[in-house]
Protein backbone atom coordinates (compact mmCIF):
# COMPACT_ATOMS: atom_id res chain seq x y z
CA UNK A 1 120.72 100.82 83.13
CA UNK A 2 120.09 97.64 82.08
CA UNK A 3 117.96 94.99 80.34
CA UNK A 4 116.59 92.02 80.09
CA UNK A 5 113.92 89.41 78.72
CA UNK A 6 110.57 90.23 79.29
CA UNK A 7 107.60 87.93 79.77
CA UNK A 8 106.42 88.62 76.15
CA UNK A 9 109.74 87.53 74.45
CA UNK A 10 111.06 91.50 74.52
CA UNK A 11 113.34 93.48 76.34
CA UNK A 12 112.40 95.39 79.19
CA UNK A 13 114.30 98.19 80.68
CA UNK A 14 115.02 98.85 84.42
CA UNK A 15 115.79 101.89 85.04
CA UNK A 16 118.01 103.89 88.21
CA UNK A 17 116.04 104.88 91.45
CA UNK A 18 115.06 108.00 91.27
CA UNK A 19 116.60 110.86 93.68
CA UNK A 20 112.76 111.22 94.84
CA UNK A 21 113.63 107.66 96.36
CA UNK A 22 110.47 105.90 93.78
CA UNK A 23 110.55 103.01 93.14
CA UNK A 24 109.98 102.73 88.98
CA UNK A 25 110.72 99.42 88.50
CA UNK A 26 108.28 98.21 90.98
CA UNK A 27 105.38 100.53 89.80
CA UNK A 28 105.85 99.28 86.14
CA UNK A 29 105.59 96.09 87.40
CA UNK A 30 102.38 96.48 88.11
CA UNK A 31 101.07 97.63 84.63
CA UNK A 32 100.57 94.50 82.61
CA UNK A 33 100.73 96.27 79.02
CA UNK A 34 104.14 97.93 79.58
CA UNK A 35 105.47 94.14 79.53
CA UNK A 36 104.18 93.93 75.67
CA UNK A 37 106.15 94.90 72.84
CA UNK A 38 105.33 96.81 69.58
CA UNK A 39 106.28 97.61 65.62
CA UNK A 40 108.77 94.52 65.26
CA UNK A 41 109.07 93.74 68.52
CA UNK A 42 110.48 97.20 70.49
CA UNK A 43 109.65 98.37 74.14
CA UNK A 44 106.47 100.31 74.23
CA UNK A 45 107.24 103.26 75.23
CA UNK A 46 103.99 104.61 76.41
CA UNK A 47 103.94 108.91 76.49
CA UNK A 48 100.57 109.77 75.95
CA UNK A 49 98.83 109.82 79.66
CA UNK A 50 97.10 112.97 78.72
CA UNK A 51 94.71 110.53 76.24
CA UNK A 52 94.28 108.24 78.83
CA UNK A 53 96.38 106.65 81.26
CA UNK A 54 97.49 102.65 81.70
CA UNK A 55 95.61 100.20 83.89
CA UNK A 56 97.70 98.48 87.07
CA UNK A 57 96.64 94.76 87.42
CA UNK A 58 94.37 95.67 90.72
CA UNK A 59 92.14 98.18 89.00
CA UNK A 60 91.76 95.08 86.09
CA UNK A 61 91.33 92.55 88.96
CA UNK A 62 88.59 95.04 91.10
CA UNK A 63 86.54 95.41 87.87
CA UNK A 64 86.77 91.67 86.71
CA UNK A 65 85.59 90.60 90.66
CA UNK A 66 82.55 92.65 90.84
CA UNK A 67 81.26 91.02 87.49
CA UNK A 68 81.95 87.65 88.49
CA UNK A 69 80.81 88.15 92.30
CA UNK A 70 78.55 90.98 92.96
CA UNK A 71 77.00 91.53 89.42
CA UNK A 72 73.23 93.87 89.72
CA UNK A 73 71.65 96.76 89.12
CA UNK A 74 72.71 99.11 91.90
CA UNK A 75 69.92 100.68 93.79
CA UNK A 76 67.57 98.03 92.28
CA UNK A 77 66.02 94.96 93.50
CA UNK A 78 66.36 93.33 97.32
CA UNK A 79 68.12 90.37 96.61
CA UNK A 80 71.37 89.89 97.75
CA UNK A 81 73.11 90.82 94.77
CA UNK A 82 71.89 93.93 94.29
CA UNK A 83 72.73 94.89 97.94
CA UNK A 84 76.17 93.68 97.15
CA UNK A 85 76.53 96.13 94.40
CA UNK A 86 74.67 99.23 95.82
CA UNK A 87 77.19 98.40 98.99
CA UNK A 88 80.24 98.19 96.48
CA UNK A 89 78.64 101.02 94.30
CA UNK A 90 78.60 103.70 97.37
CA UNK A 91 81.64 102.55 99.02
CA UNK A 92 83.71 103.41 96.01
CA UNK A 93 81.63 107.06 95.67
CA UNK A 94 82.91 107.47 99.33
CA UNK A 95 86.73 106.00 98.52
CA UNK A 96 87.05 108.36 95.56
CA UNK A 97 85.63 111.50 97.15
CA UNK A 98 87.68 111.13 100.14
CA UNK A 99 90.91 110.95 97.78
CA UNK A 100 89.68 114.72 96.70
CA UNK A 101 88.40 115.78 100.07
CA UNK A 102 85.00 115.69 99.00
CA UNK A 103 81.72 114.48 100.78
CA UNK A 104 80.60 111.48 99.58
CA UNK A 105 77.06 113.19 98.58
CA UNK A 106 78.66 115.87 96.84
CA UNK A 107 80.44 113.41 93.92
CA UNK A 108 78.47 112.42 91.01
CA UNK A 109 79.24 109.90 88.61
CA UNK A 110 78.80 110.48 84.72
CA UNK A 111 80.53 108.06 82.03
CA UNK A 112 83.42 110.64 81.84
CA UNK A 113 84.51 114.36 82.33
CA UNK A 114 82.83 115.53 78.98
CA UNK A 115 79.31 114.75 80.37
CA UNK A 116 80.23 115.91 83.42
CA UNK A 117 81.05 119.30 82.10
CA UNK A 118 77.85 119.56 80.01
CA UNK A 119 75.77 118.46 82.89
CA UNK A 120 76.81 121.59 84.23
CA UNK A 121 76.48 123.49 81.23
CA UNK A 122 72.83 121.94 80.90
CA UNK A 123 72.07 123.46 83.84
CA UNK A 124 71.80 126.55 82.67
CA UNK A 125 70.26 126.26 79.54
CA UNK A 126 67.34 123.47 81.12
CA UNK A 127 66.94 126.29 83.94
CA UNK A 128 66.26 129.33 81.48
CA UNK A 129 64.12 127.04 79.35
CA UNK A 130 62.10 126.04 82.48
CA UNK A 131 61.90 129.84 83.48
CA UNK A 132 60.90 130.75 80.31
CA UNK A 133 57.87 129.16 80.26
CA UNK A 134 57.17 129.94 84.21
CA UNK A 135 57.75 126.02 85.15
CA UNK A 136 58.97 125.43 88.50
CA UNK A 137 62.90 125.23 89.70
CA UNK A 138 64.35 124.19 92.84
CA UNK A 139 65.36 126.64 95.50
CA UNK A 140 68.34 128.69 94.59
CA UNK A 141 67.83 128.17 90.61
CA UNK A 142 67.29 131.68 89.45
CA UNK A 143 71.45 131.70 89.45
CA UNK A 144 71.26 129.26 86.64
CA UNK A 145 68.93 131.51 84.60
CA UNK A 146 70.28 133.40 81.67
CA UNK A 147 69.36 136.09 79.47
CA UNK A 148 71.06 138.31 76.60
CA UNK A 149 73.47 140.37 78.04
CA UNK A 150 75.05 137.76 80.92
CA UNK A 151 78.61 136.69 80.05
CA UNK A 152 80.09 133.33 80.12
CA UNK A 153 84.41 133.92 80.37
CA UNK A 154 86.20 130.45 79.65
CA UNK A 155 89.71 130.47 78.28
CA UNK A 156 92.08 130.06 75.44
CA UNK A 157 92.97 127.37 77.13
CA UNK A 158 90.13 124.83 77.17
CA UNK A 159 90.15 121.75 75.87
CA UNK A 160 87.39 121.81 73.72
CA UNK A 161 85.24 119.72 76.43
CA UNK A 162 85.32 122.45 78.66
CA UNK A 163 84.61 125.66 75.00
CA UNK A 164 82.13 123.89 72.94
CA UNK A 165 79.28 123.13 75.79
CA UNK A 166 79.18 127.07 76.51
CA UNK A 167 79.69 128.18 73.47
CA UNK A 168 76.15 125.88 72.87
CA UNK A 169 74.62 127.71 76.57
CA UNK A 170 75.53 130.99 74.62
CA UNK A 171 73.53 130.35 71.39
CA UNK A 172 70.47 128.97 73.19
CA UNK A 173 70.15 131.67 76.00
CA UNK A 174 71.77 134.86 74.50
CA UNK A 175 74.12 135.03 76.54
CA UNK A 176 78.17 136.39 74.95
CA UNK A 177 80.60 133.99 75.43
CA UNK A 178 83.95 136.23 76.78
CA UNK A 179 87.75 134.13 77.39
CA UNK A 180 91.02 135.25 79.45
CA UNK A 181 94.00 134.99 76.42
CA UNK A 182 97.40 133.15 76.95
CA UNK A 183 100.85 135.11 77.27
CA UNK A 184 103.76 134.10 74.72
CA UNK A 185 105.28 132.14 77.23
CA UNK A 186 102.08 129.61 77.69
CA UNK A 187 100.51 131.36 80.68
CA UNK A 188 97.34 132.23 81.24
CA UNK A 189 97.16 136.67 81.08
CA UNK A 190 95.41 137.73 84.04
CA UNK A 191 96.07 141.78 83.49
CA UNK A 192 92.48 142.04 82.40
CA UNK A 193 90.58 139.52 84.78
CA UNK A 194 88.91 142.54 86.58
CA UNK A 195 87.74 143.38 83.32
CA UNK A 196 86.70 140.41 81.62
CA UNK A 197 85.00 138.60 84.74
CA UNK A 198 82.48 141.58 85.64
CA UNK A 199 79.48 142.14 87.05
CA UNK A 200 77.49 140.39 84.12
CA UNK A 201 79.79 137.38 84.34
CA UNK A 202 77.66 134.61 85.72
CA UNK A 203 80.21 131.28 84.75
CA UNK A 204 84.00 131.13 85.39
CA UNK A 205 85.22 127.85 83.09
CA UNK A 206 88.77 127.20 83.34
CA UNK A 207 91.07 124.19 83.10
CA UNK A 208 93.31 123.35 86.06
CA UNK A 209 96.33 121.96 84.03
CA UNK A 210 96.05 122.60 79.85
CA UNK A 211 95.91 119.25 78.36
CA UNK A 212 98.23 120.73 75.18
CA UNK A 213 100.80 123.13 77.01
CA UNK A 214 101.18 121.77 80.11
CA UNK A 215 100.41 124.92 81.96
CA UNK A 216 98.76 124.54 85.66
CA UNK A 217 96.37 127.90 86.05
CA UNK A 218 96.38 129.92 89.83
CA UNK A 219 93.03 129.10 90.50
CA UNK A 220 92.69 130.77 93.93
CA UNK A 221 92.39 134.53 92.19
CA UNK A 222 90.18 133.32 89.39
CA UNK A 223 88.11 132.09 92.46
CA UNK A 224 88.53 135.13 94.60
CA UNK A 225 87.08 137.00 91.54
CA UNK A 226 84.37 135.14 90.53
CA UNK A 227 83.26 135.00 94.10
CA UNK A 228 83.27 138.98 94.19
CA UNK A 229 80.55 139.22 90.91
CA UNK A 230 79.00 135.74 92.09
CA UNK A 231 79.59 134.12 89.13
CA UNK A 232 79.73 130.03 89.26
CA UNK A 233 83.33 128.59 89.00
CA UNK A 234 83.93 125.68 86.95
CA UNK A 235 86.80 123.61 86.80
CA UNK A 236 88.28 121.24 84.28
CA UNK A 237 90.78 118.95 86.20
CA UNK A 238 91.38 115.95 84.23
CA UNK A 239 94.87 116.64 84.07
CA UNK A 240 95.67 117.39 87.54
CA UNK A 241 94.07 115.28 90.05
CA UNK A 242 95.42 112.69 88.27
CA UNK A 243 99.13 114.09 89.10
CA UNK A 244 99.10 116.29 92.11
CA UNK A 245 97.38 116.10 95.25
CA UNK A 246 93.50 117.75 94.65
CA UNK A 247 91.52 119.22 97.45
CA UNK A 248 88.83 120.58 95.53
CA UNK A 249 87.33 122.93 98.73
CA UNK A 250 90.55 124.67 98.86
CA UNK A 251 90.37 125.29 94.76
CA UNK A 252 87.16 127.12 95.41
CA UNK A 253 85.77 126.19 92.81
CA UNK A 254 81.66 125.47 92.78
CA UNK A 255 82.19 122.60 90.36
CA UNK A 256 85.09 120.74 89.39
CA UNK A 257 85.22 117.51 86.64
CA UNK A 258 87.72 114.95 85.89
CA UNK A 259 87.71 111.47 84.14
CA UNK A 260 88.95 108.14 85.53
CA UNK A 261 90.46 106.78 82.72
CA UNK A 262 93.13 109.41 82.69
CA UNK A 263 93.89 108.96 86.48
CA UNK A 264 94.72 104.91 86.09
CA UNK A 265 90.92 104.14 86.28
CA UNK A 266 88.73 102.77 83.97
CA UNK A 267 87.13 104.04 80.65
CA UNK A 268 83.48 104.97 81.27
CA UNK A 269 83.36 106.93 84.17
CA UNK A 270 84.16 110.51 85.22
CA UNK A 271 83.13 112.53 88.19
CA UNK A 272 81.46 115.91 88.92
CA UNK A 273 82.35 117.49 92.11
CA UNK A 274 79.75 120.18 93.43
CA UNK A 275 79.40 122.17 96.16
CA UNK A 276 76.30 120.91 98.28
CA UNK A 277 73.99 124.07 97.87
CA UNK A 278 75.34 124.43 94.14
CA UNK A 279 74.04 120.80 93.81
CA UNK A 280 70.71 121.21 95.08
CA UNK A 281 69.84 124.42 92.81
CA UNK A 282 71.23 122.42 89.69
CA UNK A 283 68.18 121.21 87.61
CA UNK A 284 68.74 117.80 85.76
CA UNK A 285 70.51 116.83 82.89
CA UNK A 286 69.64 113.45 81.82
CA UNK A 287 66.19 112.46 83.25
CA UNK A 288 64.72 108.35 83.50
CA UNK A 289 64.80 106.16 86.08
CA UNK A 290 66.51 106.49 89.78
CA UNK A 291 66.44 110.04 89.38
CA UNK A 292 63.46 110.67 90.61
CA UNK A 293 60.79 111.13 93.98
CA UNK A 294 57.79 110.48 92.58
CA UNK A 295 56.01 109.97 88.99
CA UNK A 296 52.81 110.72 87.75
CA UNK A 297 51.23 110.79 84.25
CA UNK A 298 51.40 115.00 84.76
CA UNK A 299 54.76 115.56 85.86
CA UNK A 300 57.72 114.24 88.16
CA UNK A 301 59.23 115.68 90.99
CA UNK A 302 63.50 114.86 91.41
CA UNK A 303 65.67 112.75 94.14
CA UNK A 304 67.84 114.81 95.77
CA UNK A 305 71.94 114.82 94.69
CA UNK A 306 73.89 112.63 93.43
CA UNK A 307 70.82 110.31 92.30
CA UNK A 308 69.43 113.63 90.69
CA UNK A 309 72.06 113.31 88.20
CA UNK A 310 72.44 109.49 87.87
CA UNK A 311 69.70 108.61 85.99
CA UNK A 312 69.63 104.77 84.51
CA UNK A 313 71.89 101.83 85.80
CA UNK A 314 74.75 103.34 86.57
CA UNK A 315 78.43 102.54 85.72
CA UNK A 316 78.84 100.36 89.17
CA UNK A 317 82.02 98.37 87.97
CA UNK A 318 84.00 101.19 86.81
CA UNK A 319 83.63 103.12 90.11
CA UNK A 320 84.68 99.87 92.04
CA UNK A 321 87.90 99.85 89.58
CA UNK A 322 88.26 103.67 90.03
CA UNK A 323 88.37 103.76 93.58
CA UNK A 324 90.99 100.95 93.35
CA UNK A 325 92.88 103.31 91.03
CA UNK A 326 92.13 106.20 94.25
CA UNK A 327 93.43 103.15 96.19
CA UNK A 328 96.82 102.97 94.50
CA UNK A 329 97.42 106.60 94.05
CA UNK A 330 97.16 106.58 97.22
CA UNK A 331 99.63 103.90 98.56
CA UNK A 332 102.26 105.48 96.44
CA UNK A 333 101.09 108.88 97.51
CA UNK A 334 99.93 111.70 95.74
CA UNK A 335 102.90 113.87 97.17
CA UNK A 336 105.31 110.95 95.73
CA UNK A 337 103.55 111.41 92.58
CA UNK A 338 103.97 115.05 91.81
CA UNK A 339 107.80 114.43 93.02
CA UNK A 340 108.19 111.89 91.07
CA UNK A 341 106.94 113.50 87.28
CA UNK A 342 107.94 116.67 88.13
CA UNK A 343 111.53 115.80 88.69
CA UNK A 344 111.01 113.95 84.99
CA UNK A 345 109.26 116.42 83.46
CA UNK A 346 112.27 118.90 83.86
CA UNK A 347 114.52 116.00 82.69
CA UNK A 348 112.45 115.90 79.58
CA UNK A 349 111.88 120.23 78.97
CA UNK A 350 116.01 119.48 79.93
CA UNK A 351 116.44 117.45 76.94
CA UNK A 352 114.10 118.99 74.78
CA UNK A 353 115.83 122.24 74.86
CA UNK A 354 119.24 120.27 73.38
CA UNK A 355 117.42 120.06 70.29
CA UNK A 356 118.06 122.18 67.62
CA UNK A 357 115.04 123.07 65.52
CA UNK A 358 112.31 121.96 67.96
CA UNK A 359 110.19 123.78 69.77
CA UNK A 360 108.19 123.64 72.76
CA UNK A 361 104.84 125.53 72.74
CA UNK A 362 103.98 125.89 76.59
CA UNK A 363 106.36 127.16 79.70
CA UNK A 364 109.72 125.50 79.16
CA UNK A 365 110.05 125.25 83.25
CA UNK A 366 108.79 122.85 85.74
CA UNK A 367 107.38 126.11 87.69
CA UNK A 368 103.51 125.96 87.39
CA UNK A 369 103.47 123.21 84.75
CA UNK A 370 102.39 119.81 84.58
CA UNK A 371 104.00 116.33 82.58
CA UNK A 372 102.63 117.39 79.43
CA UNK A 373 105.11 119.03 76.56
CA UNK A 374 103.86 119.72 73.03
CA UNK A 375 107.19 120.09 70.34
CA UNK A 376 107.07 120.76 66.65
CA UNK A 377 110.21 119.74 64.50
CA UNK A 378 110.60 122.63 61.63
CA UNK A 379 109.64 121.06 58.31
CA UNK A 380 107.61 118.44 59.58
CA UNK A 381 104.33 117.64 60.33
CA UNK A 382 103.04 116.22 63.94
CA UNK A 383 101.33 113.27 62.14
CA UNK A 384 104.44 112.59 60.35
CA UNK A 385 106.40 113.00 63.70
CA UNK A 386 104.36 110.90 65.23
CA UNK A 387 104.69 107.96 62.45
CA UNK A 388 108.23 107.86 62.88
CA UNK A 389 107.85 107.80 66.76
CA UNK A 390 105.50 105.26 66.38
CA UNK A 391 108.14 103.03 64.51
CA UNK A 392 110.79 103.37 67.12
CA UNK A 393 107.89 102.15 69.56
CA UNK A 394 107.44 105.56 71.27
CA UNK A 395 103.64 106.25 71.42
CA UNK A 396 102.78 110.64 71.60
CA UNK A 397 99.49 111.84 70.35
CA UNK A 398 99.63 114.49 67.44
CA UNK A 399 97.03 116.57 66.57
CA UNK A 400 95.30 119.59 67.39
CA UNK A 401 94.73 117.89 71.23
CA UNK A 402 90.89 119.17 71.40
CA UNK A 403 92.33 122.74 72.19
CA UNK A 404 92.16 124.12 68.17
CA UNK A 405 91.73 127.63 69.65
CA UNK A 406 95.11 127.60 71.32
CA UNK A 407 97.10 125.68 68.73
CA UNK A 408 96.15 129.24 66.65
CA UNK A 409 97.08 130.85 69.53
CA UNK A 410 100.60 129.89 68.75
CA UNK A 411 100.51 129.96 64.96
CA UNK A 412 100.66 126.16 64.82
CA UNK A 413 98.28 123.21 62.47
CA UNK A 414 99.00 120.73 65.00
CA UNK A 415 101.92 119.29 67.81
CA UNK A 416 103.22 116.19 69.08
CA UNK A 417 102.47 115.86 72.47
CA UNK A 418 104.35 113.61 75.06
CA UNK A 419 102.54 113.17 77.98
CA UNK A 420 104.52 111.72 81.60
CA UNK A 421 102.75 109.56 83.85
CA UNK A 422 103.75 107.55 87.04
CA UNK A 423 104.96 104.61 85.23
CA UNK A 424 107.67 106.39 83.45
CA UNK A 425 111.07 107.11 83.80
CA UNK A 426 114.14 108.54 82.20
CA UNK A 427 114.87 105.74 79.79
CA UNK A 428 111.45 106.85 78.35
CA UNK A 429 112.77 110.37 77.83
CA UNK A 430 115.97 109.23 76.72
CA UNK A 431 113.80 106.98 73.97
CA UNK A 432 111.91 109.89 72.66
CA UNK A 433 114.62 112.15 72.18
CA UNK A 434 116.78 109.42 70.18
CA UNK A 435 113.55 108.89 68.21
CA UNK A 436 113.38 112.67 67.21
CA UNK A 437 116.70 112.95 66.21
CA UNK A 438 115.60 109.91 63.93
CA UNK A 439 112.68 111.80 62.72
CA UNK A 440 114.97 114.62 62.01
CA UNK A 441 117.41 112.53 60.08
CA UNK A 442 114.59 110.67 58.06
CA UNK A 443 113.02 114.24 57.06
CA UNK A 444 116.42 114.90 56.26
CA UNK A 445 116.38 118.42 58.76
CA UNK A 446 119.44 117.39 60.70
């Protein structure tokens, strides 16, 4: 390994090929911030992907070029601006899609993952409003309809985007919220799905990959059974498609959310995947302008998906810079990808488990598990973990990670959490585990 002088006056690191045959040098390259330096002039070492991911220069260059070429309103005006951006608008709905396996109509936009999932929690709880007071629904609705005594099962698991939305369906409708638990080891425990997801079950809301233990859930029997009692499947998967190649018809899952901002894309959007006929039962969320059919002083009638659910100007630069994000996952290839971390992610649980008086709360094997790994040091706190981290340049998130519920799970306040992305290598491993040994020292525990 060696270094030498970066652009910003620094060092920069280049690190050995790895045996997947990626090239890390030449994807780093390509990330403008990893150049910079930080606290006194140290390599950023940049572990917290799970937050939100690092921008490569064409994803900043495809945003930048549709405000200073194609700037409008998308699916506004007839000049030719506004076709520009409609054009640029729906080509990058059909770019991203495709990267998932999706139809094009079947992918709506929302400013991130956490609307996304409480458009679908809305759902239910604008659908047994409407049927409360005997107002009309679209065909297939009635599913969406709640009453005391249906069950909504999520797990201990969820990252509180994907709890507190229907734990909120639960108090307005009447409905018992119900959750599969987690085994010691960081799994999710199955041994009671037959009993949990029953025949009053009527939503399924798991994550794909936890964003705090790093766990990646079998979502083909969680499907199979929520199929069998018809309940609608949900699935978090902002911290998987990101990672590991995503079809979401093979999940089978009815609707499946993720952000762009954690996948190299932009802040400000995320995307709701839906199942066409799921789709056209789901009442509206957010209602205004382009949503619509037709308007009257009385009442309005609704467009059809996605523009049911895109009401307002929507977030057209973003999705141009996300599906140049799609664009570069894809070059490097999504199968790369998942090679690539997962080969580092055992290199990190590797040297992780060569420290004495840390511990990982998740699996400690790459088997079923994701780039993320949470660690506590004995006597000391995350935040002060992640001070000291922060002084050697490393950069974790502490913190309860949005998933409370399973940090009590585990008996723990809060965990540092070091999060792998494509961008990093070894050396960044190597870093963190140097800087917790220098944590340890400091707290005087080693």
């Amino acid at each position: 390994m060696s270094t030498s002088a970066s652009a910003t006056g620094g060092p920069t690191v280049s690190s050995p090929a790895s045996s997947t045959g990626f090239d890390l040098d030449r994807v780093r390259a390509d990330f403008p911030i990893l150049r910079r330096t930080v606290r006194g002039g140290k390599r950023l070492v940049y572990l917290d992907s799970a937050a939100t991911s690092q921008k490569p220069v064409e994803v900043l260059d495809a945003e930048r070029a549709f405000y200073e070429v194609s700037n409008a309103a998308v699916h506004r005006g007839a000049h030719q601006l506004a076709e520009e951006a409609t054009e640029a608008y729906e080509q990058a709905r059909r770019r991203i899609a495709g990267f998932v396996g999706a139809a094009a109509g079947d992918l709506i936009f929302t400013k991130n993952a956490t609307e996304a999932l409480n458009l679908a929690a809305y759902s239910f709880t604008n659908a047994t409003a409407k049927s409360a007071v005997g107002a009309d629904l679209p065909d297939g609705a009635e599913r969406f309809v709640l009453k005391p005594g249906d069950e909504i099962v999520v797990t201990e698991m969820e990252h509180h985007a994907n709890l507190v939305p229907w734990q909120e369906v639960c108090v307005k409708t009447g409905a018992r919220l119900r959750w599969l638990g987690i085994t010691d080891d960081g799994r999710l425990d199955l041994s009671r799905l037959g009993e949990i997801v029953n025949e009053r079950t009527k939503v399924l809301a798991v994550v794909h990959q936890s964003n705090l233990l790093g766990t990646i859930n079998p979502l083909k029997p969680l499907a199979e059974r929520a199929r069998e009692v018809g309940a609608l499947f949900v699935v978090d998967a902002c911290q998987s498609v990101p990672h590991v190649p995503v079809d979401v018809a093979d999940t089978g899952a009815d609707l499946i959310a993720w952000s762009g901002h954690k996948m190299l894309g932009p802040m400000g959007i995320g995307c709701l995947w839906g199942r066409a006929e799921v789709l056209a039962a789901m009442p509206p969320f957010i209602t205004g302008g382009s949503m619509i059919k037709v308007v009257r002083m009385e009442s309005s009638t609704y467009a059809d998906p996605p523009q049911r659910f895109e009401a307002g100007v929507p977030m057209a630069a973003q999705a141009v810079g996300l599906a140049a994000a799609v664009e570069y996952l894809e070059r490097l290839g999504m199968d790369v990808v998942a090679a690539h971390e997962r080969e580092l992610t055992g290199y990190l649980l590797n040297r992780m488990r060569e420290l004495s008086g840390v511990a990982i709360i998740g699996p400690e094997t790459t088997v079923d598990r994701g780039g993320t790994v949470s660690f506590v040091i004995d006597g000391v706190h995350a935040h002060d973990v992640g001070q000291v981290l922060d002084d050697r340049g490393v950069a974790v998130r502490v913190g309860h990670h949005c998933a409370w519920p399973t940090c009590e799970r585990f008996g723990v306040r809060a965990t540092a959490r070091a999060s792998l992305a494509v961008y990093n290598g070894r050396d960044d491993v190597d870093a963190l585990i140097d800087a917790i040994g220098d944590t340890q020292r400091f707290f005087g525990t080693r």
